[in-house]
N, C-alpha and C. Protein backbone atom coordinates (compact mmCIF):
# COMPACT_ATOMS: atom_id res chain seq x y z
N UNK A 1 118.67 47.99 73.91
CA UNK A 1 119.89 48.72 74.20
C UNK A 1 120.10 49.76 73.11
N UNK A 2 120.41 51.28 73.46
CA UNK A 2 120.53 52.17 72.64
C UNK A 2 121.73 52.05 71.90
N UNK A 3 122.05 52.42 70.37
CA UNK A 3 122.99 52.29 69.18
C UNK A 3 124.30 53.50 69.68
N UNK A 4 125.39 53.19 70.03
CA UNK A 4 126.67 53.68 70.91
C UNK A 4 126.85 54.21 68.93
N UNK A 5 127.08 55.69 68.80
CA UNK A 5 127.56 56.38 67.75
C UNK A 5 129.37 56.04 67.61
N UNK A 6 129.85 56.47 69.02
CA UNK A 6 131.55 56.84 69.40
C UNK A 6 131.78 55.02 69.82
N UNK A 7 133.04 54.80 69.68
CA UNK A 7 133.84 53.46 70.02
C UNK A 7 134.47 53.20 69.73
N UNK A 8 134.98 51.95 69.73
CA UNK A 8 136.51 51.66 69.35
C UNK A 8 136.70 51.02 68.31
N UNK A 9 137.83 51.26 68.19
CA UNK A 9 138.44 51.30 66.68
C UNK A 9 139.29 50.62 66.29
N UNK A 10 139.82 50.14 67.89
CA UNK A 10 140.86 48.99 67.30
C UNK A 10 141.96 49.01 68.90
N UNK A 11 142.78 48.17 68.89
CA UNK A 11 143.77 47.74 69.91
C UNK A 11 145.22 48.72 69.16
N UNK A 12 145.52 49.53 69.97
CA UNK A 12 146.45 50.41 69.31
C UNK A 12 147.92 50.19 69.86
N UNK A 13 147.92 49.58 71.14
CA UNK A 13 148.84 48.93 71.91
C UNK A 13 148.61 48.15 72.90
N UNK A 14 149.86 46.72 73.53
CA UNK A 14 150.01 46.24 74.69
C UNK A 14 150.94 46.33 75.23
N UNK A 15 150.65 47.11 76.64
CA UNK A 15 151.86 46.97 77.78
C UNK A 15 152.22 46.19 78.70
N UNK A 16 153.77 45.81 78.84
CA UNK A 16 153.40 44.63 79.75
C UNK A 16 154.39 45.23 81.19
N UNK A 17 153.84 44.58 82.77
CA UNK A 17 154.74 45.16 83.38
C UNK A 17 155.88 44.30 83.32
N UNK A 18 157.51 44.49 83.29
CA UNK A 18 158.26 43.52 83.85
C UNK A 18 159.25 44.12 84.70
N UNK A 19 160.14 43.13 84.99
CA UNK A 19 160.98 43.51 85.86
C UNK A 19 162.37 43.87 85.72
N UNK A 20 162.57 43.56 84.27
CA UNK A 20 163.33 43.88 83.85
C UNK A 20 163.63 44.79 82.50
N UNK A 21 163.60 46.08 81.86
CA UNK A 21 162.81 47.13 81.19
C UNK A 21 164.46 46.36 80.18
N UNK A 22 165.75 46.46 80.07
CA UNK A 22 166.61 46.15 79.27
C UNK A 22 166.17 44.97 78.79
N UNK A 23 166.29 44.11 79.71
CA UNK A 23 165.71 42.71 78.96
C UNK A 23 164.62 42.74 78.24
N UNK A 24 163.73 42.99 78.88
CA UNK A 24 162.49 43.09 78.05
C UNK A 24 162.60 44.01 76.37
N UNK A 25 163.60 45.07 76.25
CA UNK A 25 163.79 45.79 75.04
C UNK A 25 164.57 44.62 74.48
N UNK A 26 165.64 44.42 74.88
CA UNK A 26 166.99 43.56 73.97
C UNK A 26 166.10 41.92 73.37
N UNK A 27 165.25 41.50 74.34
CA UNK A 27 164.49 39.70 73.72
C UNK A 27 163.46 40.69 72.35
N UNK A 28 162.28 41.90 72.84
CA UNK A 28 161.68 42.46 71.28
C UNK A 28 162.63 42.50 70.53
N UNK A 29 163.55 43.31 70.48
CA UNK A 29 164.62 43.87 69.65
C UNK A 29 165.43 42.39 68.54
N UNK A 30 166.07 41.94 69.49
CA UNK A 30 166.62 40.46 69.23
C UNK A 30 166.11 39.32 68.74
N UNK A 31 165.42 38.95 69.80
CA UNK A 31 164.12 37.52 69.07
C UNK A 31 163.23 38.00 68.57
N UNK A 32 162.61 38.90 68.51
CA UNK A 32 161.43 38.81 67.57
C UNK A 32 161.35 40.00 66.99
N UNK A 33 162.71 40.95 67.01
CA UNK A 33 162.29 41.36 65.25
C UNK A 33 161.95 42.68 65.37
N UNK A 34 162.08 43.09 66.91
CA UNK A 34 161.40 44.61 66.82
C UNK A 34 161.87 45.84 66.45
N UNK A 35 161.51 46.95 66.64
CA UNK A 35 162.45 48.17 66.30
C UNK A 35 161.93 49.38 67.33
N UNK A 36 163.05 49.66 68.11
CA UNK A 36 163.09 50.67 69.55
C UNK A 36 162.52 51.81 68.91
N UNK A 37 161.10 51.82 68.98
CA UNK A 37 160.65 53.58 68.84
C UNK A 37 161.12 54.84 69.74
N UNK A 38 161.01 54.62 71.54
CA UNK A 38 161.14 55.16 72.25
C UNK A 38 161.92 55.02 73.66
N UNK A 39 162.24 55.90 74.89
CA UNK A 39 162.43 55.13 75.62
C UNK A 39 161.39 56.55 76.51
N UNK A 40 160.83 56.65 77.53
CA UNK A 40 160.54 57.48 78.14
C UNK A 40 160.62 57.44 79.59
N UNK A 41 160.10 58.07 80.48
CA UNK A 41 159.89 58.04 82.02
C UNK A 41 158.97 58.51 82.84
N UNK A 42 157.85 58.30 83.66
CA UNK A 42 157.30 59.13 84.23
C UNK A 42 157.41 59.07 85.60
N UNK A 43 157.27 59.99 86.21
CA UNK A 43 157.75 60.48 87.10
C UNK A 43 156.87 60.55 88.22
N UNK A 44 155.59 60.83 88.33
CA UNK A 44 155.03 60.93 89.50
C UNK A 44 154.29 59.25 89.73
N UNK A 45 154.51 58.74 87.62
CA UNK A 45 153.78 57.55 88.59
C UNK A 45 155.44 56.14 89.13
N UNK A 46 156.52 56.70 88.75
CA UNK A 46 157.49 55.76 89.77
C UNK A 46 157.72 54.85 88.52
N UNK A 47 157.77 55.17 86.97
CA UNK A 47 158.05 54.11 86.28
C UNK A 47 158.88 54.38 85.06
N UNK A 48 159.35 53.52 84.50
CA UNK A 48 160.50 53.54 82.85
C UNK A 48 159.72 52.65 82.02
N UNK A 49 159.54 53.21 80.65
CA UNK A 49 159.07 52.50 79.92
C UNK A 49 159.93 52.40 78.29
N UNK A 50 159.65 51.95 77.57
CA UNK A 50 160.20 51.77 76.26
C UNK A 50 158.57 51.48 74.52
N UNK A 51 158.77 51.92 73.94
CA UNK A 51 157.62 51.25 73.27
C UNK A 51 158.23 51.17 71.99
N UNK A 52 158.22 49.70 71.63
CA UNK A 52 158.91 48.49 70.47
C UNK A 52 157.78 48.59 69.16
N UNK A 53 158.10 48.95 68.18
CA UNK A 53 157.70 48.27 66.85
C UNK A 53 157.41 46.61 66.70
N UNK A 54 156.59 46.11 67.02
CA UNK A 54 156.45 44.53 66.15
C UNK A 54 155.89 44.43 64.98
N UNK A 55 156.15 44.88 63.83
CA UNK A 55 155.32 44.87 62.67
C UNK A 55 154.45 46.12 62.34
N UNK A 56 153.31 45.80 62.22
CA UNK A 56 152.68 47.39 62.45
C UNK A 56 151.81 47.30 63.58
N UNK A 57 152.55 47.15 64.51
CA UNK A 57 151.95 47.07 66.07
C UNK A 57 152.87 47.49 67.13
N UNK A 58 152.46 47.75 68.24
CA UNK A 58 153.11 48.52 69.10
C UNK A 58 153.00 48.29 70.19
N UNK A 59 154.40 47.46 71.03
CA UNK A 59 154.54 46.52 72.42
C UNK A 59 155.03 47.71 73.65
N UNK A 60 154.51 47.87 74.98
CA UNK A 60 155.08 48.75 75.50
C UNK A 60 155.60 47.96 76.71
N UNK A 61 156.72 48.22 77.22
CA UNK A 61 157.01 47.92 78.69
C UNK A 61 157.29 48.77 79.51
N UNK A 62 156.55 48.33 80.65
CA UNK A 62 157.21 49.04 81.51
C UNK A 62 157.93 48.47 82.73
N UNK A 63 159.05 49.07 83.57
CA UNK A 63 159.92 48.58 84.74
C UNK A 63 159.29 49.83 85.81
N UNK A 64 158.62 49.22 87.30
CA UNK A 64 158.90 50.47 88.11
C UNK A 64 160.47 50.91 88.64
N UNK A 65 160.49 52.10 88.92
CA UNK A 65 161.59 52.90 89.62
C UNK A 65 161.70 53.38 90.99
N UNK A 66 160.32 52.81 91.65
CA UNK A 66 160.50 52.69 93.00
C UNK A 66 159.09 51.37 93.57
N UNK A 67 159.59 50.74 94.59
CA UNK A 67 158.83 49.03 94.76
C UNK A 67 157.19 50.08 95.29
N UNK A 68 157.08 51.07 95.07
CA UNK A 68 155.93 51.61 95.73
C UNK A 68 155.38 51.78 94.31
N UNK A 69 155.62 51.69 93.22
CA UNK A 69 154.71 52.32 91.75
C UNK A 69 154.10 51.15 91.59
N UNK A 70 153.14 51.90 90.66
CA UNK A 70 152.03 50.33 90.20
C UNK A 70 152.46 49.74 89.39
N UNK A 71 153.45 49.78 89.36
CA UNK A 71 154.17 48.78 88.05
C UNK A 71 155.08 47.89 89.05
N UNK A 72 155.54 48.21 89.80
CA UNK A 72 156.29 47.09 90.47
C UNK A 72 155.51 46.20 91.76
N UNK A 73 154.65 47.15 92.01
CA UNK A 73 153.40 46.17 92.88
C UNK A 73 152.90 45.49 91.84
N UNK A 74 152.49 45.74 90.67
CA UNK A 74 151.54 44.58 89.22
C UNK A 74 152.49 43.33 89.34
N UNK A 75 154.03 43.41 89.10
CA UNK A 75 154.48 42.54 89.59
C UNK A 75 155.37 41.48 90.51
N UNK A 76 155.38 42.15 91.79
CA UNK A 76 155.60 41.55 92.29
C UNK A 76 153.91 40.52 92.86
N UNK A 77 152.93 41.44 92.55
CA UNK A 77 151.57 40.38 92.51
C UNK A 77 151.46 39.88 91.68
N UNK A 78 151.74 39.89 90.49
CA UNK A 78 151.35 38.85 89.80
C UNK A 78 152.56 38.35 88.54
N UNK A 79 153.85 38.89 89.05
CA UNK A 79 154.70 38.50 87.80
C UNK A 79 154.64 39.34 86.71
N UNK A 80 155.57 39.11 85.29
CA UNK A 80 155.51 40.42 84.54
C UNK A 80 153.82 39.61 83.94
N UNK A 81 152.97 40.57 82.71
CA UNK A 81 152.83 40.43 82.12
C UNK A 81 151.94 41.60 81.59
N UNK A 82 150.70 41.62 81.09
CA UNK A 82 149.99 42.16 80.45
C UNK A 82 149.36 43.36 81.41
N UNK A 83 149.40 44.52 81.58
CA UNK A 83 149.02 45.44 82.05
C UNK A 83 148.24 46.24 81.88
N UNK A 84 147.96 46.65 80.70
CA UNK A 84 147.11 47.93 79.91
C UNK A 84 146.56 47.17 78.62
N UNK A 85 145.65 47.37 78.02
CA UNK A 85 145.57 47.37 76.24
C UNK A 85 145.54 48.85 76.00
N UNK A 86 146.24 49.83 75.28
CA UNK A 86 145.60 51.00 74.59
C UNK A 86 145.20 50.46 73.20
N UNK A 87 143.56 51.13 74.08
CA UNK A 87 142.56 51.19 72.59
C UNK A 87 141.88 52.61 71.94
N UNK A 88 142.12 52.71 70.22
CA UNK A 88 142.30 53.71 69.75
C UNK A 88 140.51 53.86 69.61
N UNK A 89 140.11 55.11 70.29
CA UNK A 89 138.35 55.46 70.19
C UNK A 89 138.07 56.62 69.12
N UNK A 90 136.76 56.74 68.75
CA UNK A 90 136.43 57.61 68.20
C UNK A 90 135.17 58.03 69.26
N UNK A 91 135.41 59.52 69.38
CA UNK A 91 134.15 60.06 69.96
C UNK A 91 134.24 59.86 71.59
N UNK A 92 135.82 59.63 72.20
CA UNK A 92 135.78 59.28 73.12
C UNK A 92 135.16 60.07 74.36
N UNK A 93 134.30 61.03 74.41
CA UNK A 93 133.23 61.87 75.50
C UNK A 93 132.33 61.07 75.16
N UNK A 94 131.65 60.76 74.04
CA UNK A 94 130.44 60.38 73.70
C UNK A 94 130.71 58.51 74.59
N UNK A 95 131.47 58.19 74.03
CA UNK A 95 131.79 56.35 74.68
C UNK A 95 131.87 56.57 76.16
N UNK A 96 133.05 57.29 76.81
CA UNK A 96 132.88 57.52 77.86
C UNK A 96 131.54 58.13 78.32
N UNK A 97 130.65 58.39 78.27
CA UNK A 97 129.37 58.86 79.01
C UNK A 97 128.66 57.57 78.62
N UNK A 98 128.87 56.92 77.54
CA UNK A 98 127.52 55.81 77.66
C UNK A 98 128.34 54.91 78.47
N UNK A 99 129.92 54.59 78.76
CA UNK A 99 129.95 53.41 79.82
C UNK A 99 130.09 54.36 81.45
N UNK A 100 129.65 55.25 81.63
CA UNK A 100 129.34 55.66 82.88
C UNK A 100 128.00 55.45 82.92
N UNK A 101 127.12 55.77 82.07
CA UNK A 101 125.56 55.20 82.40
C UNK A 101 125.20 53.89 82.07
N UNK A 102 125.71 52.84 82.04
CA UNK A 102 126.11 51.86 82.30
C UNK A 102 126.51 51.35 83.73
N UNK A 103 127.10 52.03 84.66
CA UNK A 103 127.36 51.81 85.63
C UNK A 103 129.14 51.30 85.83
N UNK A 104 129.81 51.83 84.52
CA UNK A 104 131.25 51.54 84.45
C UNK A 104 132.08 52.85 85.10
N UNK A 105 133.01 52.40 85.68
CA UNK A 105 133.56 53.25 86.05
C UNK A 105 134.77 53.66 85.53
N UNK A 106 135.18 55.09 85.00
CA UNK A 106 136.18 55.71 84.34
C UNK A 106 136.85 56.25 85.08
N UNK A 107 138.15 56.64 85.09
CA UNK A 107 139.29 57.14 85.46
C UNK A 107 139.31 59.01 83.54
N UNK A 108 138.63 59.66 84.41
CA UNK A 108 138.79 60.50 83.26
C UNK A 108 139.86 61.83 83.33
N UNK A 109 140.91 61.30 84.26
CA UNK A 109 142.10 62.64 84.85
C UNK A 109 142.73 62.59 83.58
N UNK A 110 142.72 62.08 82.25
CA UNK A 110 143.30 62.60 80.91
C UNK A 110 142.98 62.88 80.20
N UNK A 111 141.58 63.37 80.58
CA UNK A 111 140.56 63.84 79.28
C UNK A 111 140.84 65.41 78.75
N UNK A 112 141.59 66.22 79.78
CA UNK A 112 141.44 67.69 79.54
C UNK A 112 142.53 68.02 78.44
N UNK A 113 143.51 67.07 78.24
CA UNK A 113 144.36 67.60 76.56
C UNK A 113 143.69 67.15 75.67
N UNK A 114 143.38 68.43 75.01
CA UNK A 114 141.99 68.21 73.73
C UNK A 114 143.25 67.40 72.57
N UNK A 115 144.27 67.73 72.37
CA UNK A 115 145.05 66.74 71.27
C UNK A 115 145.13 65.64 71.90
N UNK A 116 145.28 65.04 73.17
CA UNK A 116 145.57 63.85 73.36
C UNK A 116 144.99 63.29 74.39
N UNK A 117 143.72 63.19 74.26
CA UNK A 117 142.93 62.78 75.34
C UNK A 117 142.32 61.08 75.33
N UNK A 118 142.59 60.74 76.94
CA UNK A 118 142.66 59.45 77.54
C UNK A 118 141.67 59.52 78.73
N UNK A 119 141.13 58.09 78.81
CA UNK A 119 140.75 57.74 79.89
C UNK A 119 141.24 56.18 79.88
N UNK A 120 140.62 55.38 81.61
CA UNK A 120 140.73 54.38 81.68
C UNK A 120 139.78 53.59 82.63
N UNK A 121 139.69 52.71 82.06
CA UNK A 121 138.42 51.87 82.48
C UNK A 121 139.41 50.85 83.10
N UNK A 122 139.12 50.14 84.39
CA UNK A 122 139.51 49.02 84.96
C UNK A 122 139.64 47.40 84.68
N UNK A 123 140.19 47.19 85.65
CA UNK A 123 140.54 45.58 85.15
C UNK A 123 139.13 44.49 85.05
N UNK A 124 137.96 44.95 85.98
CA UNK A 124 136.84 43.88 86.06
C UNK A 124 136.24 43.89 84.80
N UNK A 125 136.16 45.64 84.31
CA UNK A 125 135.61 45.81 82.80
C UNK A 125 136.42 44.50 81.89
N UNK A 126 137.62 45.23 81.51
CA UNK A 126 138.63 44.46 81.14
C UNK A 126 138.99 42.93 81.32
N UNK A 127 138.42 42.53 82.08
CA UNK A 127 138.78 40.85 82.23
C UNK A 127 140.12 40.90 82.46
N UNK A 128 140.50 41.88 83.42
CA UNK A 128 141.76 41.19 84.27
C UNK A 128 142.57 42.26 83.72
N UNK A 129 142.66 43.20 82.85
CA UNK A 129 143.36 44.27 81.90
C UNK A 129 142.94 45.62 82.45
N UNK A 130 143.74 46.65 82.33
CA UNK A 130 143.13 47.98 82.40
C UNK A 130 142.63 48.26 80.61
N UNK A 131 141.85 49.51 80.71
CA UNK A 131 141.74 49.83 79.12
C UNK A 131 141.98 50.70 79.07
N UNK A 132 143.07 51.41 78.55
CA UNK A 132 143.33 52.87 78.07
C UNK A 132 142.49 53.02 76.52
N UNK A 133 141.26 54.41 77.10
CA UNK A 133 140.93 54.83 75.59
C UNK A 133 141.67 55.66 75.30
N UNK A 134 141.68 56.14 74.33
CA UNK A 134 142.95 56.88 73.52
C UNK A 134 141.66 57.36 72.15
N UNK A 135 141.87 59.04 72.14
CA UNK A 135 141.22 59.82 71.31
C UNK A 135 142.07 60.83 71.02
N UNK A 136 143.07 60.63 69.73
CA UNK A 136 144.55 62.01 69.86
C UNK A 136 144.02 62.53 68.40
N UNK A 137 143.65 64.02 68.65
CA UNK A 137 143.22 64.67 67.70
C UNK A 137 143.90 64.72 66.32
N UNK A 138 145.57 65.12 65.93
CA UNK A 138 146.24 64.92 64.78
C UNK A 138 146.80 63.74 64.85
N UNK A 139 145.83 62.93 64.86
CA UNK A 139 146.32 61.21 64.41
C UNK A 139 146.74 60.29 65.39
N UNK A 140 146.67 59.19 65.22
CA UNK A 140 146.64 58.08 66.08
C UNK A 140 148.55 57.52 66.19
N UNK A 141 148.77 57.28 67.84
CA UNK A 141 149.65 57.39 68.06
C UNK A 141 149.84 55.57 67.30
N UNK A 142 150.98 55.36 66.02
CA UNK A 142 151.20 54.60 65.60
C UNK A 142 151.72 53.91 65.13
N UNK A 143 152.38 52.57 64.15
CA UNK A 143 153.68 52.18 63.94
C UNK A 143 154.03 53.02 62.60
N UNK A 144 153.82 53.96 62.40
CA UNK A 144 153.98 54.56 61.37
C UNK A 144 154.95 56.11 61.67
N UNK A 145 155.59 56.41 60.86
CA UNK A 145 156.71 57.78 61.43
C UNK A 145 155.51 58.62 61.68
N UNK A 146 154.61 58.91 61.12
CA UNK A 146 153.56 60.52 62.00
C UNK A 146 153.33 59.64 63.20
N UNK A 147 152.98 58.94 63.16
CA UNK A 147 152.77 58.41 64.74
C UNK A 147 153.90 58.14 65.43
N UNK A 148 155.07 57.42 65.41
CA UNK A 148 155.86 57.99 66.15
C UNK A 148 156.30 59.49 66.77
N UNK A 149 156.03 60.40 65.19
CA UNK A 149 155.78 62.19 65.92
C UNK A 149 154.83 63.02 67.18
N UNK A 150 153.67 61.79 66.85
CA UNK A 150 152.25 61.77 67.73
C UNK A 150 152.90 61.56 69.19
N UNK A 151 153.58 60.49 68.94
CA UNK A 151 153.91 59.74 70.56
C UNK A 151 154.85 60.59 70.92
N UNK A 152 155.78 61.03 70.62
CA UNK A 152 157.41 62.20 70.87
C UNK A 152 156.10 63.24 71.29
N UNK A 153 155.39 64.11 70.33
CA UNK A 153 155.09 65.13 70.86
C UNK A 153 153.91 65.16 72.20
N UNK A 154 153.56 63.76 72.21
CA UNK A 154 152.80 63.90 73.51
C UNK A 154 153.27 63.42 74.63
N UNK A 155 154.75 63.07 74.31
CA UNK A 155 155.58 62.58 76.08
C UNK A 155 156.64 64.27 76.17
N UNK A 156 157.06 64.80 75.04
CA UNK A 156 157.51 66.11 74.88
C UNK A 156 156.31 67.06 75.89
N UNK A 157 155.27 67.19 75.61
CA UNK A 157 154.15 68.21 76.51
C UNK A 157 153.69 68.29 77.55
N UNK A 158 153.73 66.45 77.93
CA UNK A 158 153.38 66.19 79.16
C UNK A 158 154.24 66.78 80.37
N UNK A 159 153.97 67.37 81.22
CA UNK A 159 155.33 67.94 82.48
C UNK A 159 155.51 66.44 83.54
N UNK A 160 154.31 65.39 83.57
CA UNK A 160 154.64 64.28 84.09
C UNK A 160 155.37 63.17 83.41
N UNK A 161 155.61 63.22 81.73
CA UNK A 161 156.35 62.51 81.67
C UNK A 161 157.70 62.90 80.67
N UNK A 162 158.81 62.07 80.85
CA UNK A 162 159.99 62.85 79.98
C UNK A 162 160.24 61.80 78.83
N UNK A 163 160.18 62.71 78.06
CA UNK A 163 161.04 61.66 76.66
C UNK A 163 162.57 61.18 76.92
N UNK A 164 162.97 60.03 76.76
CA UNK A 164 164.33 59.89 77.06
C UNK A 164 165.38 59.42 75.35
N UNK A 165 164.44 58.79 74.66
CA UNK A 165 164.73 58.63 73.46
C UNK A 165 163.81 59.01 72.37
């Protein structure tokens, strides 16, 4: 097997779907300690999200906003829970082309913002998870204030999604 140069770097976040986006902020917030980085919205895909500080880690939820988004089909099939991992890549063209010749299949409709470029690999890859790669040119979106700036200025640019906090 040939030596992969580009890869990952680490688990940069987990999202979970639930059904309830307040609750789910007020139990991080409350029981365990978190601190409300954001609140945002997107729009074409039908969902509200929030993303919590736990330490130097970073919990995201999301609630759909209409029973047709993939967040409220995730659970009404399967209950809230684990939805996405975003994982932080290096070299993410180079990773993405060796798991397409591989025979993996990518979702690469977020590759074209050269500052903040994403793809996503599926749940079979994943063992039951989607994988968001994540390759953001001025720094990794993180529990740290530039990374909170990272995350503001890339829900700020996006026209699909709105910053709400």
């Amino acid at each position: 097997m040939e030596e992969i140069m580009a890869g990952i770097v680490g688990i940069n976040h987990v999202a979970f779907c639930v059904p309830d986006l307040e609750a789910a902020i007020q139990n991080a917030l409350g029981n365990l300690g978190g601190k409300l980085m954001i609140r945002f919205e997107s729009i074409p895909g039908k969902y509200r999200g929030a993303c919590v500080q736990l330490g130097a880690s970073i919990v995201s939820y999301l609630q759909g906003s209409d029973e047709g988004s993939f967040v409220a089909q995730f659970v009404a099939k399967r209950g809230p829970g684990v939805q996405h991992l975003g994982l932080t890549v290096e070299g993410l063209d180079e990773y993405v082309a060796s798991l397409e010749a591989r025979g993996i299949r990518v979702d690469k409709s977020d590759m074209q913002n050269e500052r903040f470029k994403e793809a996503l690999v599926g749940p079979k890859t994943g063992q039951g998870v989607v994988l968001q790669l994540m390759e953001w040119r001025d720094g990794a979106m993180d529990a740290t204030p530039q990374g909170l700036e990272q995350l503001k200025e890339k829900y700020r640019s996006d026209p699909n999604l709105r910053l709400i906090q």
